[in-house]
Structures are given as C-alpha cells and as structure tokens.
N, C-alpha and C. Protein backbone atom coordinates (compact mmCIF):
# COMPACT_ATOMS: atom_id res chain seq x y z
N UNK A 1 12.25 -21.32 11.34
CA UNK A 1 11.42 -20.16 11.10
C UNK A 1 12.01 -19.36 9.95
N UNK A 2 11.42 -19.16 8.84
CA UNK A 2 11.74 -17.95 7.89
C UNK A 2 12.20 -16.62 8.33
N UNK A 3 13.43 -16.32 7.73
CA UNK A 3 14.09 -14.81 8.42
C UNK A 3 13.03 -14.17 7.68
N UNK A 4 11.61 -13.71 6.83
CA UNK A 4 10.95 -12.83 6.26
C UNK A 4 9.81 -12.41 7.41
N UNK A 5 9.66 -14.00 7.93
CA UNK A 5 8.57 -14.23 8.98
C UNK A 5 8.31 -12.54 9.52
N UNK A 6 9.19 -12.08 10.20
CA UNK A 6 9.13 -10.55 10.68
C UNK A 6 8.56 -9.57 10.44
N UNK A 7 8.75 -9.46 9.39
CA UNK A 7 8.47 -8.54 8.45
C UNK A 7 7.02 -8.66 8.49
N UNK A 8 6.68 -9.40 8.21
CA UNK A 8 5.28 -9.67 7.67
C UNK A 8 4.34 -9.45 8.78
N UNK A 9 4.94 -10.13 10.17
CA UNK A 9 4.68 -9.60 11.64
C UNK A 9 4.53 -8.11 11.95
N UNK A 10 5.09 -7.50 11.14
CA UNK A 10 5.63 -5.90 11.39
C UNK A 10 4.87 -4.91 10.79
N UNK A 11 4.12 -5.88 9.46
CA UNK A 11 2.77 -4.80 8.69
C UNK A 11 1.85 -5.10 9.47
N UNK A 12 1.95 -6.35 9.95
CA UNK A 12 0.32 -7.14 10.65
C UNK A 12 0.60 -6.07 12.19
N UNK A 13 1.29 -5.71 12.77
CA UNK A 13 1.37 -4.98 13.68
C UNK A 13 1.05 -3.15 13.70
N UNK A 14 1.48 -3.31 12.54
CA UNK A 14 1.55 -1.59 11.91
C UNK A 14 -0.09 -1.53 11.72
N UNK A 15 -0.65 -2.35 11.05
CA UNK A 15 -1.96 -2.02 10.83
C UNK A 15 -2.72 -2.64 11.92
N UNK A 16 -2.47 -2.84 13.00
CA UNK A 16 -3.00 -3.33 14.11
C UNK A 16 -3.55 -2.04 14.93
N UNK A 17 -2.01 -1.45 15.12
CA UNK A 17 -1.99 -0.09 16.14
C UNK A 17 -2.71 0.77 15.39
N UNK A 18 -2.54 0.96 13.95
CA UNK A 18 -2.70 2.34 13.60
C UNK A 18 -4.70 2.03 13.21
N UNK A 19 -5.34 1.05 13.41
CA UNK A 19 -7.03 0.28 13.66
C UNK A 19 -6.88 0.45 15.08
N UNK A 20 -6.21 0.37 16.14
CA UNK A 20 -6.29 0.73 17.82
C UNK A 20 -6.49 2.46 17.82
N UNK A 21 -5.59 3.06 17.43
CA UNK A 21 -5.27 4.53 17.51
C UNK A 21 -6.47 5.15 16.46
N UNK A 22 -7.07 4.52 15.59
CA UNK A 22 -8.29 5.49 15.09
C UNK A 22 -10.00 4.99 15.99
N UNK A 23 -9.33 3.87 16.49
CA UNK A 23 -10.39 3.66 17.50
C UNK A 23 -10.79 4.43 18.56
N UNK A 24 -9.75 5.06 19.25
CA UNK A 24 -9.57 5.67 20.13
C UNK A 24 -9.63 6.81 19.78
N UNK A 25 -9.33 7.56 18.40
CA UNK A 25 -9.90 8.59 18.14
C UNK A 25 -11.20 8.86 17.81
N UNK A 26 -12.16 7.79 17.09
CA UNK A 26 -13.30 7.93 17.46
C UNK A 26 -13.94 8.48 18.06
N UNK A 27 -13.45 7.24 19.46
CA UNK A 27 -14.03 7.22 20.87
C UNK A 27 -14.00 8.93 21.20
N UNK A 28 -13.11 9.41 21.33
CA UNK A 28 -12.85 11.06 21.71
C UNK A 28 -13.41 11.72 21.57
N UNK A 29 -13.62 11.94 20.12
CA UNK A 29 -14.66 12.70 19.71
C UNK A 29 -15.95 12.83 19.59
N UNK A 30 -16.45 11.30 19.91
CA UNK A 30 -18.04 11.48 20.90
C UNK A 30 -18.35 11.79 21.81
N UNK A 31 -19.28 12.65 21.36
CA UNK A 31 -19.72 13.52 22.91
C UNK A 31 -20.35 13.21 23.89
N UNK A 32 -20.85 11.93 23.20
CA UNK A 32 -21.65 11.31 24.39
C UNK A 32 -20.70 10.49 25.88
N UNK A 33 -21.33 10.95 26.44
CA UNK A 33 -20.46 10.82 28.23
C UNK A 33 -19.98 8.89 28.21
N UNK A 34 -20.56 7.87 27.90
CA UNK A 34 -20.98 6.89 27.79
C UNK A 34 -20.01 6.22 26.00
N UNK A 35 -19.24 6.66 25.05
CA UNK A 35 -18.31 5.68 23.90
C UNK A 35 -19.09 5.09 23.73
N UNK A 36 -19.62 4.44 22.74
CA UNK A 36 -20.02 3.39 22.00
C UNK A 36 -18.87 2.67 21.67
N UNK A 37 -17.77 1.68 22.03
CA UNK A 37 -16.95 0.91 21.17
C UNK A 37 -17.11 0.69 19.47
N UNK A 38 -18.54 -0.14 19.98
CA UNK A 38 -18.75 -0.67 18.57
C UNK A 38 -18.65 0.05 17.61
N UNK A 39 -19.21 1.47 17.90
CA UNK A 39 -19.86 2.30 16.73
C UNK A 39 -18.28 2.88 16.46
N UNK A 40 -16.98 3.03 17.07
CA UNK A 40 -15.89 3.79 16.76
C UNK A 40 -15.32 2.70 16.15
N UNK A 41 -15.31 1.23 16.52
CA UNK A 41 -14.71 0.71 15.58
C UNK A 41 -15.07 0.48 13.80
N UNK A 42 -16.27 0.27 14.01
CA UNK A 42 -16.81 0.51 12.69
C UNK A 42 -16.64 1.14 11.92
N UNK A 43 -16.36 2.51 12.55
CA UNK A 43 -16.28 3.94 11.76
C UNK A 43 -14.62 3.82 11.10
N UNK A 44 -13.98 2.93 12.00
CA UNK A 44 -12.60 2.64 11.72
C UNK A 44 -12.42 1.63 10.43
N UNK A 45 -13.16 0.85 10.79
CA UNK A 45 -13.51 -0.50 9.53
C UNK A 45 -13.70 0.04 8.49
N UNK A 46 -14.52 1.02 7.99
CA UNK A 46 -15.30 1.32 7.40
C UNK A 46 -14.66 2.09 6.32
N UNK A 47 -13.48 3.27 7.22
CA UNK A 47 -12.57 4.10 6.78
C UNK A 47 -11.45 3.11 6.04
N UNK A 48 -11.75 2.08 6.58
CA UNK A 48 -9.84 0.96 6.43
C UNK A 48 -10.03 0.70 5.30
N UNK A 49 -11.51 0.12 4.99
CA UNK A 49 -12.24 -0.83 3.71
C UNK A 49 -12.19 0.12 2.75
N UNK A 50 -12.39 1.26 2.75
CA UNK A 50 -12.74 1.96 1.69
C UNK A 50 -11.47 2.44 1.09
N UNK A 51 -10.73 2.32 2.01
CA UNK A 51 -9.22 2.98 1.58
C UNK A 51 -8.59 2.01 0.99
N UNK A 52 -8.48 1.26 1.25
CA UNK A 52 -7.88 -0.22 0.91
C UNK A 52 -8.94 -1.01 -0.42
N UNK A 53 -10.00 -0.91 -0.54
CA UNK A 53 -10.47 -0.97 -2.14
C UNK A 53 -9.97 -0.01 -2.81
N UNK A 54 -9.58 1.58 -2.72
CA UNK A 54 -9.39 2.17 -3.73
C UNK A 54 -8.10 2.41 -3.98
N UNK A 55 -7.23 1.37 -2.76
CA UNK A 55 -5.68 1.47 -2.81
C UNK A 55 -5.43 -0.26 -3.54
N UNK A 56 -5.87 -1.17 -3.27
CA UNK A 56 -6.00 -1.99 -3.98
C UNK A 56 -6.50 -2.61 -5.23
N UNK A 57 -7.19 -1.49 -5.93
CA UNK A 57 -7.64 -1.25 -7.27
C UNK A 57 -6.96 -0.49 -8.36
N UNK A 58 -6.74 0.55 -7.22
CA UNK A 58 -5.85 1.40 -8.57
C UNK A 58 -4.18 1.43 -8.39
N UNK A 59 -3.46 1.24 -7.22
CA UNK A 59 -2.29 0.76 -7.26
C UNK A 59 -1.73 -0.05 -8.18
N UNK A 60 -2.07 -0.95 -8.21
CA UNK A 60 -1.17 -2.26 -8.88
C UNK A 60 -1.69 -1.77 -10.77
N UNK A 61 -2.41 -1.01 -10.97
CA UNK A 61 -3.43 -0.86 -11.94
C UNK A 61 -1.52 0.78 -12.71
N UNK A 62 -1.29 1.03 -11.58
CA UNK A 62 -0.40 2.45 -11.83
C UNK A 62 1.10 1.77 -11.51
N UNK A 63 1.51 0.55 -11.18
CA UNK A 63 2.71 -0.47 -11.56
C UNK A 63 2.12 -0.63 -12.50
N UNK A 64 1.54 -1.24 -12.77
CA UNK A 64 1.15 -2.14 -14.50
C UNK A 64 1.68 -1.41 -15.84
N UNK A 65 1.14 -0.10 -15.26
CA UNK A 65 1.35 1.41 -16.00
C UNK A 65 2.87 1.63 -16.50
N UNK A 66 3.42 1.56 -15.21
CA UNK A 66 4.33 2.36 -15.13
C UNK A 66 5.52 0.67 -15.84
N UNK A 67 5.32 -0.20 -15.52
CA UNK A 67 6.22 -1.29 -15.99
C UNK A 67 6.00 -1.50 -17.18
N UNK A 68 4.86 -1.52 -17.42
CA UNK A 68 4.19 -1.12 -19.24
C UNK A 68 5.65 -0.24 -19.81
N UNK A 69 5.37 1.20 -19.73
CA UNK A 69 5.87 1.87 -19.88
C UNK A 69 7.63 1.76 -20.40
N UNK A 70 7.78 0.66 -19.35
CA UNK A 70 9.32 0.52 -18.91
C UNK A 70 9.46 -0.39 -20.28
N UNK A 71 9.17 -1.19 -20.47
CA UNK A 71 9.14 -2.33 -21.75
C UNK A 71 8.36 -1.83 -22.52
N UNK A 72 7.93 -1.31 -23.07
CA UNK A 72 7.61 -0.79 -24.22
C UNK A 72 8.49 -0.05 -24.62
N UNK A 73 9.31 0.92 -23.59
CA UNK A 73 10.26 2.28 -24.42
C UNK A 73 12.05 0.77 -24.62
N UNK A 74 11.89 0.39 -23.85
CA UNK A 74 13.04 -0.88 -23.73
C UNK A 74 12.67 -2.00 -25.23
N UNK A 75 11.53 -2.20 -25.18
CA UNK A 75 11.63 -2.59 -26.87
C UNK A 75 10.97 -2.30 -28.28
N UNK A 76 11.45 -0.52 -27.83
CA UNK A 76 10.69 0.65 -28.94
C UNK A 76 9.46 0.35 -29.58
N UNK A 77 8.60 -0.04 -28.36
CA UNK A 77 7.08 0.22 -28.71
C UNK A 77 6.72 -1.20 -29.52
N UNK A 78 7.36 -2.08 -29.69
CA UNK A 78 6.58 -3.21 -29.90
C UNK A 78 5.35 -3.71 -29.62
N UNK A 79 5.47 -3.82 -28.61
CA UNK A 79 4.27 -4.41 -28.22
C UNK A 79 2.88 -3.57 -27.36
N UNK A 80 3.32 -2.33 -27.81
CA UNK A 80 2.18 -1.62 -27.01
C UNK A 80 0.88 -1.78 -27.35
N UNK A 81 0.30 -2.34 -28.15
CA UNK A 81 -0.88 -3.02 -29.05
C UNK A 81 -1.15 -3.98 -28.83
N UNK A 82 -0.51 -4.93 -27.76
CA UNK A 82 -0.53 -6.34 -27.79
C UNK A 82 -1.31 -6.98 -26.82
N UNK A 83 -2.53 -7.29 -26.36
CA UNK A 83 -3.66 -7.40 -25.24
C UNK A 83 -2.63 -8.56 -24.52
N UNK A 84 -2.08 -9.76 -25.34
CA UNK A 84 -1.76 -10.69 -24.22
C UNK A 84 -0.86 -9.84 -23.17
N UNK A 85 0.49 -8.97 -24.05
CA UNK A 85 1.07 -8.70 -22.95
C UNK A 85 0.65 -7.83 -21.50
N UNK A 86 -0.38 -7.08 -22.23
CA UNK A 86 -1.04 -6.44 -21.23
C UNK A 86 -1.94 -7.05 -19.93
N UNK A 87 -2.25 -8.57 -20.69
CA UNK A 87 -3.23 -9.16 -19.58
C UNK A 87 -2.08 -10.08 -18.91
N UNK A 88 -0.88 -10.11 -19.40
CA UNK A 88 0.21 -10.49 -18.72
C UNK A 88 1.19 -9.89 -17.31
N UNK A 89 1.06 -8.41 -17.88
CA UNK A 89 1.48 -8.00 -16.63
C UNK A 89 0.96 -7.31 -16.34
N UNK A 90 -0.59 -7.15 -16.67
CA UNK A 90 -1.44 -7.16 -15.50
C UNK A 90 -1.79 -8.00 -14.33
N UNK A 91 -1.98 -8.93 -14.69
CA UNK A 91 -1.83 -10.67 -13.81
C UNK A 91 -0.40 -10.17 -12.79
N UNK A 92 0.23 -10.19 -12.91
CA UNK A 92 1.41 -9.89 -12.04
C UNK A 92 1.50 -8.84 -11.24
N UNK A 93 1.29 -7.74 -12.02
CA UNK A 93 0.82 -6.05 -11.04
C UNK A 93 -0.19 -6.60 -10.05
N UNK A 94 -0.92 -7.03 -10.12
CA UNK A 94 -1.80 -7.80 -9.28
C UNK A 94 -1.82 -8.58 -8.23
N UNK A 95 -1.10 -9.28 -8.83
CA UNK A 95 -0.28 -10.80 -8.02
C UNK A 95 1.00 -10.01 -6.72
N UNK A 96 1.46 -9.05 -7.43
CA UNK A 96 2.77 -8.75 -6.80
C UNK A 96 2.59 -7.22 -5.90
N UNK A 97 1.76 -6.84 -6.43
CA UNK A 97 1.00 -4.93 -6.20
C UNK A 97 0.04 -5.16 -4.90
N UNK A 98 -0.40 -5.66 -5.35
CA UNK A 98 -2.23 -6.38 -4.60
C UNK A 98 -1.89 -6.09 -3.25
N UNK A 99 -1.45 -7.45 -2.55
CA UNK A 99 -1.13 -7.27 -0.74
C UNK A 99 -0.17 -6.05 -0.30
N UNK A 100 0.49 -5.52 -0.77
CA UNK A 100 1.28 -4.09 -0.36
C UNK A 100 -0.22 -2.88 -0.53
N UNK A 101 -0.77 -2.74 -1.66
CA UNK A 101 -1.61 -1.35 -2.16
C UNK A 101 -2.50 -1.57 -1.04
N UNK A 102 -3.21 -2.85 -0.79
CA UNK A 102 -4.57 -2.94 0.27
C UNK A 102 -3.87 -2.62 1.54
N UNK A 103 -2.34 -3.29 2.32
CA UNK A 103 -2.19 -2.63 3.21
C UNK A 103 -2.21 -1.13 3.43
N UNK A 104 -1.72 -0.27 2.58
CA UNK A 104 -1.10 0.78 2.60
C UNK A 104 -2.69 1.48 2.37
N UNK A 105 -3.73 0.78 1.90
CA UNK A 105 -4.40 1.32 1.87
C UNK A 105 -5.53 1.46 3.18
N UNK A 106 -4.90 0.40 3.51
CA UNK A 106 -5.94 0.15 5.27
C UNK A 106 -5.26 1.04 5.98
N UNK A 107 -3.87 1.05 5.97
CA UNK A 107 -3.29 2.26 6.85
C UNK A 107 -3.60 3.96 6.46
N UNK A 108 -3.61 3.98 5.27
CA UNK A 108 -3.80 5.07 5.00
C UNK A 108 -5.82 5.46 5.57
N UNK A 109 -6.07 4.84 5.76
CA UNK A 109 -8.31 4.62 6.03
C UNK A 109 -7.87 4.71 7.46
N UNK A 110 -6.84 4.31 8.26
CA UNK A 110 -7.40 4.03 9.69
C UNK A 110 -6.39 5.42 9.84
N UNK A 111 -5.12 6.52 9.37
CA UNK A 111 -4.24 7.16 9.87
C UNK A 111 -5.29 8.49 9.36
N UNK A 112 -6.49 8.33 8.55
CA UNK A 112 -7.10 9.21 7.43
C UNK A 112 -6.83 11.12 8.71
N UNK A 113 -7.40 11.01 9.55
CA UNK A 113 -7.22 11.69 10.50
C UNK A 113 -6.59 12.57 10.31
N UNK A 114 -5.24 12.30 10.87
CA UNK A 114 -4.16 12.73 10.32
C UNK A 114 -3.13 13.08 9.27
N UNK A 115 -4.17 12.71 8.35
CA UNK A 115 -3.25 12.50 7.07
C UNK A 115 -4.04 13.90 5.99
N UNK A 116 -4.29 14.79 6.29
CA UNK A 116 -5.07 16.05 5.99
C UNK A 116 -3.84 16.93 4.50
N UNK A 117 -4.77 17.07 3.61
CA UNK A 117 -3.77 17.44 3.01
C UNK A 117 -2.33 17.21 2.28
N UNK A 118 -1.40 18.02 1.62
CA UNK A 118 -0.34 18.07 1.21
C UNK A 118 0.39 17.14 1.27
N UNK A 119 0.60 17.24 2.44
CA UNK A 119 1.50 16.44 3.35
C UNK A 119 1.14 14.91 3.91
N UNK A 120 0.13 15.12 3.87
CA UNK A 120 -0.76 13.34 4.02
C UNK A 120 -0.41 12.46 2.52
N UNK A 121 -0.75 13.38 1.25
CA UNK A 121 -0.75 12.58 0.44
C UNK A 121 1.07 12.18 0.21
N UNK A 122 1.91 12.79 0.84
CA UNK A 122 3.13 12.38 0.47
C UNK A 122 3.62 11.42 1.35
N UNK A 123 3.26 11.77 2.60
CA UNK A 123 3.18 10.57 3.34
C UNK A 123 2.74 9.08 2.72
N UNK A 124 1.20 9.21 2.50
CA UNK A 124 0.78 7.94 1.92
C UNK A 124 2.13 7.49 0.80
N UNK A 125 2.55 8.35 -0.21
CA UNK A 125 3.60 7.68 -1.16
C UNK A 125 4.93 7.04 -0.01
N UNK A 126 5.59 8.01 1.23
CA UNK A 126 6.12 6.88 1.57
C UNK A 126 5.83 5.40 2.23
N UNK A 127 4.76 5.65 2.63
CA UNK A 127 3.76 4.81 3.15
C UNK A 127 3.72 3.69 2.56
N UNK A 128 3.36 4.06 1.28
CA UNK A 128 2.89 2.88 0.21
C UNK A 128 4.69 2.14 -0.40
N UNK A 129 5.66 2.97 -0.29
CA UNK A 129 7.25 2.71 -0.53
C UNK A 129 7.70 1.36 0.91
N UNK A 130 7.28 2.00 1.78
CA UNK A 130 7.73 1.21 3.05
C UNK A 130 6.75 0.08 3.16
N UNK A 131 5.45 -0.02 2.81
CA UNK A 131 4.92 -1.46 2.99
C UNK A 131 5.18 -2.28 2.07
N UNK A 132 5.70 -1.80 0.68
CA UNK A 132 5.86 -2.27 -0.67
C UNK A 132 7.28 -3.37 -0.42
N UNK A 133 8.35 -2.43 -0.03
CA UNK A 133 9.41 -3.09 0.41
C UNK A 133 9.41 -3.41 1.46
N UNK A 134 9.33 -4.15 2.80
CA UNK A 134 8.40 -5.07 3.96
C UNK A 134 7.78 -5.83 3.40
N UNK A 135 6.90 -6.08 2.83
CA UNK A 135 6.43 -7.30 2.06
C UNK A 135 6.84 -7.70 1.46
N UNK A 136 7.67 -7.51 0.13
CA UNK A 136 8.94 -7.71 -1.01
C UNK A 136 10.22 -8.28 0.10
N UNK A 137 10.28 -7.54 0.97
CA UNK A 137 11.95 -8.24 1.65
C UNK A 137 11.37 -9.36 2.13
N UNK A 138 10.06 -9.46 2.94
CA UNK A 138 9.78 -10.41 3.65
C UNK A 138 9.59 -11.58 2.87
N UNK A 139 8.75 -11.52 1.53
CA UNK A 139 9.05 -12.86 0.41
C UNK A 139 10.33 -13.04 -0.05
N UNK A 140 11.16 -11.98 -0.18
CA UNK A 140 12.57 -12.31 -0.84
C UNK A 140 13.35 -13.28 0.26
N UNK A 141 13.07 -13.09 1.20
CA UNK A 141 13.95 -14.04 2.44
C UNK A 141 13.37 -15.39 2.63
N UNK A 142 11.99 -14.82 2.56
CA UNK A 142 11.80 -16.92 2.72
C UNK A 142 12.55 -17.75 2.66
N UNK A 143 12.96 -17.73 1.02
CA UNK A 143 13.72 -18.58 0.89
C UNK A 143 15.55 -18.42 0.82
N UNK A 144 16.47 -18.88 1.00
CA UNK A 144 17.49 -19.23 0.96
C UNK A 144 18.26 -18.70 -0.38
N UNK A 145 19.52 -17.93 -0.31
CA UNK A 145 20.18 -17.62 -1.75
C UNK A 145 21.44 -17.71 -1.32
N UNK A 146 21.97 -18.41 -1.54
CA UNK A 146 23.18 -19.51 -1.69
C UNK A 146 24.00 -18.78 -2.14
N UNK A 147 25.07 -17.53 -1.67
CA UNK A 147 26.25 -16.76 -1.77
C UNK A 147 25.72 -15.55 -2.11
N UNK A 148 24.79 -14.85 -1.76
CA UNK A 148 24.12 -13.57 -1.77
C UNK A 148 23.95 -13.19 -0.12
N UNK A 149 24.63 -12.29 -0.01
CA UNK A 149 24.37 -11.43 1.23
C UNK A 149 22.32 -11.46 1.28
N UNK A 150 22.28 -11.04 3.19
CA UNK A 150 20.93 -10.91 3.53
C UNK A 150 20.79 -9.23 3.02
N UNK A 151 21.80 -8.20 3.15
CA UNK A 151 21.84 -6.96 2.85
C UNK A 151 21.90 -6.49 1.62
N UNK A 152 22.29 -7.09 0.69
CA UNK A 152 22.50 -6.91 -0.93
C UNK A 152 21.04 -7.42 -1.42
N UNK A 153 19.96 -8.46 -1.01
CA UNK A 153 19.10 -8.54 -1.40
C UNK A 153 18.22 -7.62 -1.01
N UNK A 154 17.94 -7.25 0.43
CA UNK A 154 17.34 -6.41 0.84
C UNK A 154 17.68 -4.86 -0.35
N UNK A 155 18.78 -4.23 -0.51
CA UNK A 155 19.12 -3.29 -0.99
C UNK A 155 18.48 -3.22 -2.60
N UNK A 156 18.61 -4.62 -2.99
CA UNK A 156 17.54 -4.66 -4.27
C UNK A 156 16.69 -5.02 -4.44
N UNK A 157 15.88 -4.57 -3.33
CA UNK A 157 14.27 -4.15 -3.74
C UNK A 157 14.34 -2.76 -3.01
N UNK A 158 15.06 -2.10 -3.02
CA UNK A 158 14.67 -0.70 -2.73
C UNK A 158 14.05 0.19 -3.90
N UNK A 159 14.70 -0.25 -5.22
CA UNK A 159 14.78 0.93 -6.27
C UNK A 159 13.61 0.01 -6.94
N UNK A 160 12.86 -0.93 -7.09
CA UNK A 160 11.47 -1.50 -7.51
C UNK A 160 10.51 -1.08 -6.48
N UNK A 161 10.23 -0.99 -5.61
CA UNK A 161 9.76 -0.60 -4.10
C UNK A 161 9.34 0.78 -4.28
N UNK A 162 10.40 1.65 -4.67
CA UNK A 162 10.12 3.36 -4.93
C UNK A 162 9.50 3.28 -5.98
N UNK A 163 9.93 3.31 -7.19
CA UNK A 163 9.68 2.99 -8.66
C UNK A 163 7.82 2.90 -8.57
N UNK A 164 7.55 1.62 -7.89
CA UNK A 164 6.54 1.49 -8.40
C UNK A 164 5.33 1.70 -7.17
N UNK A 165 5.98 1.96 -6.03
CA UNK A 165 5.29 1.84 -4.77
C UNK A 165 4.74 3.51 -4.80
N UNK A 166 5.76 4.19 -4.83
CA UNK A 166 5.93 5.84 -4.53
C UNK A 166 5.22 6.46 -5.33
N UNK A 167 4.51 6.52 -6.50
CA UNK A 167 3.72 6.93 -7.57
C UNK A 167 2.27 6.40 -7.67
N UNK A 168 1.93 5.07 -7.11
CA UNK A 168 0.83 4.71 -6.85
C UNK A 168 0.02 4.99 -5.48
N UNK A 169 1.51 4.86 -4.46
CA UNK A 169 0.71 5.60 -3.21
C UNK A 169 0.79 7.14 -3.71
N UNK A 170 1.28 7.72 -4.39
CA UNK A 170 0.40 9.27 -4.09
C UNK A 170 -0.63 9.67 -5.30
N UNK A 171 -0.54 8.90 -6.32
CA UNK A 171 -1.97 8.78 -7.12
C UNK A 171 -3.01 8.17 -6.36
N UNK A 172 -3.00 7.89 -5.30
CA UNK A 172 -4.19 7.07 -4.61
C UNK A 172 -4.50 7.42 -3.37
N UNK A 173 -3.13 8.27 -2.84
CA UNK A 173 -2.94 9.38 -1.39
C UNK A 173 -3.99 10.74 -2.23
N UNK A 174 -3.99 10.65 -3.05
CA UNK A 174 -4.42 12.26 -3.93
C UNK A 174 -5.56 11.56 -3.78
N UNK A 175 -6.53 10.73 -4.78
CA UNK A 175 -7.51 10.77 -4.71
C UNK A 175 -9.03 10.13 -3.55
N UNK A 176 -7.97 9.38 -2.79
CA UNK A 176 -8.55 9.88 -1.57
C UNK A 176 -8.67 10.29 -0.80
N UNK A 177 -7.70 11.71 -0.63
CA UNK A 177 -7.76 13.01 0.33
C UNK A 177 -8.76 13.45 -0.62
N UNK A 178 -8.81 13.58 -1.77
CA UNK A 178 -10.22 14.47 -3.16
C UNK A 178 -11.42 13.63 -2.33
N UNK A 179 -11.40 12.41 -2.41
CA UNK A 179 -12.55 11.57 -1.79
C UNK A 179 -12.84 12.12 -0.48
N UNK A 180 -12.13 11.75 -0.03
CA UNK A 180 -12.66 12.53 1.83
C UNK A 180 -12.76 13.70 2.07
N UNK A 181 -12.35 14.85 1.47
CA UNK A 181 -12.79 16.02 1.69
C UNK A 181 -13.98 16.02 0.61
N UNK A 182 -14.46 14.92 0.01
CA UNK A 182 -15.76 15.90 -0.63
C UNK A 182 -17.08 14.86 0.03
N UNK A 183 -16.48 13.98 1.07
CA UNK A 183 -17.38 13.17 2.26
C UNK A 183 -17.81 14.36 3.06
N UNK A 184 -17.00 14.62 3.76
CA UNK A 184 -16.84 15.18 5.24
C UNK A 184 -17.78 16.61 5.29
C-alpha cells in the first residue's frame, strides 16, 4: 500500500463530512415538519459545484500568476512576452493546482454556512494551504526516495503549499463570499 494512500483518504473524508454536515443543515432549516432529503442534498450539491468551478478556475489561474511572477523577476523579465512559456506553465498550474482548488472549493460550497465573512475568507486561504499540501504530500510519498527522510519531504512542500495555495484560496474565499452575499 502507498504511505500517500492516507492522505488522499483524508480529503475524500473531509469532503465527505463537511457534504453530511451541510446536509443536515439544510434539513434544519426547513420548516416543513416532514425534510425533504433530496431537496437538502441538492442544495448541498449545488453549493459544492459552484464553489468548486470557481475554485477550480481561478486558483491554479493565481499559481500560474504568481509562479509567472517568480521566473520572470528570477530571469529579469525575459520571457514575460513569451506565449509558449505561458501556455507552459499554465498546463502545469493546472495539472498540479486543479485537484487541490476544486477540493477546497467543494469544501468551501458545502462549509459556505459558516464561512460568513472576514473570517471565512481567511479560513478558505488556510483551507485551500491544508488541502494543497495533503494532496502534494500524498503524491510526494507514492513513490519511494532512497536516503530522504519521510519528514524532510513532507516539510518541503510546506513553503510551495502556502506560496501558492494561501493567495488563491483567499482570492477565491473573497470572491465567493462577494458571490453569495449578492445570491442570498
């Protein structure tokens, strides 16, 4: 069994409960004597999907950004003009951004509730930090590294994890707390 295996168990669980717990908040708040299941889960689905397209669109879109950024000032603006490199690591922001931003973004749609404000959207940034690295440790372990500690790898993906996790979840914690308060 892969030591990452876990991990990966551990988002699939995280976004399990936290799709149970907006279910159930639903349910609560209908007044009718009689829950509809269906209709609270939906409302849950519905919240997850929408959060998770606009966390999986513009996330990896604000790494791209921000790694742009990093190599361009690293080789004084060379290539900031240059479409391949851009459709280069864009392809990768994508590839590597993608399954962390949509979780964080399903969690952030099903926790929406609770996540009111200020303090929600900073949440979502650690939010989006902690699923970023959980998914990153969990691929980094798959495989086997032959005189590298399990703790020294883990420890380096912390500072890529923040970097690029922590700025996209709260550019995307911001605009959909803007989004849902101009629903509701």
């Amino acid at each position: 069994m892969s030591a990452g295996l876990p991990l990966f168990v551990l988002v699939g669980l995280m976004l399990s409960a936290a799709f149970a717990l907006r279910t159930r908040w639903e349910m609560q708040i209908d007044l009718d004597p009689q829950p509809d299941h269906r209709l609270a889960g939906f409302e849950a689905i519905k919240a997850m999907v929408v959060a998770a397209l606009l966390f999986g669109l513009l996330g990896p879109l604000v790494g791209h950004l921000i790694v742009f950024g990093f190599t361009a000032v690293a080789r004084t603006g060379r290539h900031l003009l240059d479409p391949t490199a851009h459709l280069f690591l864009a392809m990768f922001a994508y590839l590597l951004g993608g399954v962390p931003a949509l979780a964080t973004g399903a969690l952030a749609g099903a926790l929406r509730p609770w996540l009111g404000g200020w303090r929600g959207v900073l949440l979502m940034g650690v939010l989006a930090f902690a699923v970023t690295w959980l998914l990153w440790a969990g691929w980094t372990l798959r495989s086997p590294a032959p005189g590298i500690s399990t703790l020294s790898r883990l420890q380096s993906l912390l500072a890529p994890a923040a970097v690029l996790g922590v700025p996209a979840g709260l550019l995307c914690g911001w605009l959909y707390q803007w989004r849902s308060g101009r629903d509701d």
